[in-house]
Protein backbone atom coordinates (compact mmCIF):
# COMPACT_ATOMS: atom_id res chain seq x y z
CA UNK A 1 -4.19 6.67 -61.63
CA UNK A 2 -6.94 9.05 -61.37
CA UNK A 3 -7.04 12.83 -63.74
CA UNK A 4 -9.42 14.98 -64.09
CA UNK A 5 -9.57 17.41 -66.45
CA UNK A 6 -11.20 21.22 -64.95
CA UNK A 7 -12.75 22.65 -67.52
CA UNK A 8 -14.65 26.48 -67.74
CA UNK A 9 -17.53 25.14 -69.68
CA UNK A 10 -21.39 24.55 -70.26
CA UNK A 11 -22.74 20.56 -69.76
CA UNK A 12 -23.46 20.39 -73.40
CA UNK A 13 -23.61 17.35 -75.83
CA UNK A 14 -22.32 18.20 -79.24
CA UNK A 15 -19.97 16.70 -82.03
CA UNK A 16 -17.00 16.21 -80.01
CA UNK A 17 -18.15 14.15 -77.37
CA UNK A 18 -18.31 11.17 -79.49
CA UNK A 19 -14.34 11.38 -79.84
CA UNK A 20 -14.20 13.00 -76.04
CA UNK A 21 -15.58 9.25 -74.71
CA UNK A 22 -13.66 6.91 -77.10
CA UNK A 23 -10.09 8.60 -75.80
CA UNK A 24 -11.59 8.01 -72.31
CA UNK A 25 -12.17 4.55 -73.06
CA UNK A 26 -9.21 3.48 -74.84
CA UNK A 27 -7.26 5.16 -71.46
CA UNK A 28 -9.38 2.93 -69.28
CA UNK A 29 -6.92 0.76 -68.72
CA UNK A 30 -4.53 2.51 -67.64
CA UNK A 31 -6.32 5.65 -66.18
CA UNK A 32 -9.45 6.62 -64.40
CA UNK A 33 -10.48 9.93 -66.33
CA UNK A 34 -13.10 12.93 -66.12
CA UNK A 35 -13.97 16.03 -67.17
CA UNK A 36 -15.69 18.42 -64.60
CA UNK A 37 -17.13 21.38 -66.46
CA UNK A 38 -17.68 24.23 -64.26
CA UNK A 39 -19.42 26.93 -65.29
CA UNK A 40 -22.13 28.82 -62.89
CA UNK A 41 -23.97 32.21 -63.42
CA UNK A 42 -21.26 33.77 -61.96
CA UNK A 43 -18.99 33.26 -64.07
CA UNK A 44 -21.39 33.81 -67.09
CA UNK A 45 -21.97 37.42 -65.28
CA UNK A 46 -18.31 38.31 -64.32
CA UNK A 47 -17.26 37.58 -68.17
CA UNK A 48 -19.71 40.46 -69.16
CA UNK A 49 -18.26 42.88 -66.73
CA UNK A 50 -14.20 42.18 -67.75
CA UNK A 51 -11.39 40.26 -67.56
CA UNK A 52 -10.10 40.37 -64.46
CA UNK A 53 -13.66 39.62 -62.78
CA UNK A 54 -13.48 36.59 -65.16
CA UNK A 55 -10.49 35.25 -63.96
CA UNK A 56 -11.22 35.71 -60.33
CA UNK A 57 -14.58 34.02 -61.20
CA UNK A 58 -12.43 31.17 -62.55
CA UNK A 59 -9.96 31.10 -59.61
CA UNK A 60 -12.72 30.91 -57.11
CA UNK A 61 -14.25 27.56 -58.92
CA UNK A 62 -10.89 26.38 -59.25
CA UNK A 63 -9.17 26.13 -56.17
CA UNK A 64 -10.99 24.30 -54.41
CA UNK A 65 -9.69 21.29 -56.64
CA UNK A 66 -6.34 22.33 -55.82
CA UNK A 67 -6.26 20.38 -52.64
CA UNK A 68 -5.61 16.75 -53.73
CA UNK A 69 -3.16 15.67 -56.66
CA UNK A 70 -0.90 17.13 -58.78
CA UNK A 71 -2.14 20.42 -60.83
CA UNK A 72 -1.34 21.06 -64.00
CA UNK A 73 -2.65 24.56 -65.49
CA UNK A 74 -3.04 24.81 -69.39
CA UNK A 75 -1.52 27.99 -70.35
CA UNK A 76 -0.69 30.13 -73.63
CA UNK A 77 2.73 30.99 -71.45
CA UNK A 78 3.36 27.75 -70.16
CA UNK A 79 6.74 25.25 -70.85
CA UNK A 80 6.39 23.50 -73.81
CA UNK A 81 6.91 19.61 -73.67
CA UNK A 82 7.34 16.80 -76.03
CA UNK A 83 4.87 13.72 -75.85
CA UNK A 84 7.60 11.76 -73.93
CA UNK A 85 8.55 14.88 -71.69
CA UNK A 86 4.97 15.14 -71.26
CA UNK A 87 4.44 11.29 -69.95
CA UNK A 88 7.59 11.89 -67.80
CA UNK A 89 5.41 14.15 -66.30
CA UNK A 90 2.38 12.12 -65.49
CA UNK A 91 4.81 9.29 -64.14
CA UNK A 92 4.41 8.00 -60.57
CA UNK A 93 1.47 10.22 -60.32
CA UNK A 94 -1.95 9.05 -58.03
CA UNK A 95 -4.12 11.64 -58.73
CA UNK A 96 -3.69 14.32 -61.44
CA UNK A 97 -6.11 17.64 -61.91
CA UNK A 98 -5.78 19.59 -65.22
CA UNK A 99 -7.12 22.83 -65.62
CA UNK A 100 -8.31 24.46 -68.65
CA UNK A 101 -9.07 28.37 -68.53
CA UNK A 102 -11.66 30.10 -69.22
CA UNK A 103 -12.53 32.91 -71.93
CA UNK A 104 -9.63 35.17 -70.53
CA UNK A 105 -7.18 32.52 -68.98
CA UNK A 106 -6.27 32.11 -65.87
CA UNK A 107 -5.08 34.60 -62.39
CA UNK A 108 -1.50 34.81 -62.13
CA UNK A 109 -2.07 33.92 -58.37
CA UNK A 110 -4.00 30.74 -59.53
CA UNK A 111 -0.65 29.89 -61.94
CA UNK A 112 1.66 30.50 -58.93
CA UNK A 113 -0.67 27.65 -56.92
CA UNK A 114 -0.35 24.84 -59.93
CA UNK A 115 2.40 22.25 -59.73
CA UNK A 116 3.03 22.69 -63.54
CA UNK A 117 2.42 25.17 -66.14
CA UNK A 118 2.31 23.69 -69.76
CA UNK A 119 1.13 24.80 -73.11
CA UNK A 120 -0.13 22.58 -75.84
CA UNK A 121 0.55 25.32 -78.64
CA UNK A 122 1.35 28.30 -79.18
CA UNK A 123 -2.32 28.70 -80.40
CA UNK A 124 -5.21 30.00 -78.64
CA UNK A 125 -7.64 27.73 -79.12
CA UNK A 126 -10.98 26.99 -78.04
CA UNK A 127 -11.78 25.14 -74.28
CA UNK A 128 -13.50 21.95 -76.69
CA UNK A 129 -10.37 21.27 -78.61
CA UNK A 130 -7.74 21.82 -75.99
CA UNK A 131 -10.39 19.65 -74.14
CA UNK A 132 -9.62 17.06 -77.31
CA UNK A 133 -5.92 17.55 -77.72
CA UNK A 134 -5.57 17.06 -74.53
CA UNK A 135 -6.85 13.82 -73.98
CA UNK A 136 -5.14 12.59 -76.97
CA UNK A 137 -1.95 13.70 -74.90
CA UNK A 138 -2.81 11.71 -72.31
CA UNK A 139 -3.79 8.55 -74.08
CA UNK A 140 -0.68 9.16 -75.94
CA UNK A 141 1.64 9.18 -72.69
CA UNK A 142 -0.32 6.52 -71.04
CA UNK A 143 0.60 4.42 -73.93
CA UNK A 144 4.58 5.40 -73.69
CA UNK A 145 4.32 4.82 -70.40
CA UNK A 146 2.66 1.60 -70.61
CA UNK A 147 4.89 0.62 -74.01
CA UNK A 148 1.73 0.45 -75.78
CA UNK A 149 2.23 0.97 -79.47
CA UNK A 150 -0.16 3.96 -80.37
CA UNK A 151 2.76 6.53 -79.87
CA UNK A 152 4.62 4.81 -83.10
């Protein structure tokens, strides 16, 4: 299994990438993942004139990595899922993209092009933690699916 994990964001080291690499490790056995951060001057210029240039901004880096696997948007309005709903989900899956929003979220027309819309909380939070709670998710179902005991 193969995800990768979109993400509107600067290449930047900092404090969580020490924790971003060890849940990448401990999935390498079940999972091939990475984290694509996208971010161009574009973007960093359509953010300063509003939101919906943002978004558009977003959508046009975006789809083009809608064309191979199953895509999963990150969304404040997406379904809500248990950790074992949530493994259900990456189940029987070859290739799996998930997409983190930027600043101002995502374009409804992006949304309607996603296989799945989930939300990890209720929360807004920032792309570096989602980024982190994510991947804890997906260790976490690799682990149910695998009957690994790190869900326990």
């Amino acid at each position: 299994m193969k995800i990768n994990i979109y993400q509107i964001a600067k290449n930047d080291k900092d404090e969580f990438e020490p924790i971003v690499n060890n849940f990448i490790k401990m999935a390498s056995k079940y999972a091939k993942i990475e984290i694509h951060n996208l971010f161009n001057n574009n973007i960093g210029k359509q953010q300063t004139i509003g939101e919906n240039e943002a978004k558009k901004s977003y959508s046009e880096v975006f789809e083009p990595k809608l064309a191979n696997g199953f895509n999963i948007a990150l969304d404040v309005l997406g379904k809500k899922l248990d950790s074992f709903a949530f493994s259900k989900l990456l189940e029987d899956k070859v290739t799996i993209n998930f997409f983190i929003g930027g600043a101002y979220g995502f374009e409804r027309s992006f949304l309607d092009k996603c296989d799945r819309i989930i939300t990890l909380s209720d929360l807004t939070m920032a792309h570096k933690i989602a980024n982190l709670v994510l991947l804890e998710q997906v260790f976490r179902a690799l682990c149910i699916s695998n009957n690994h005991p790190y869900h326990k």
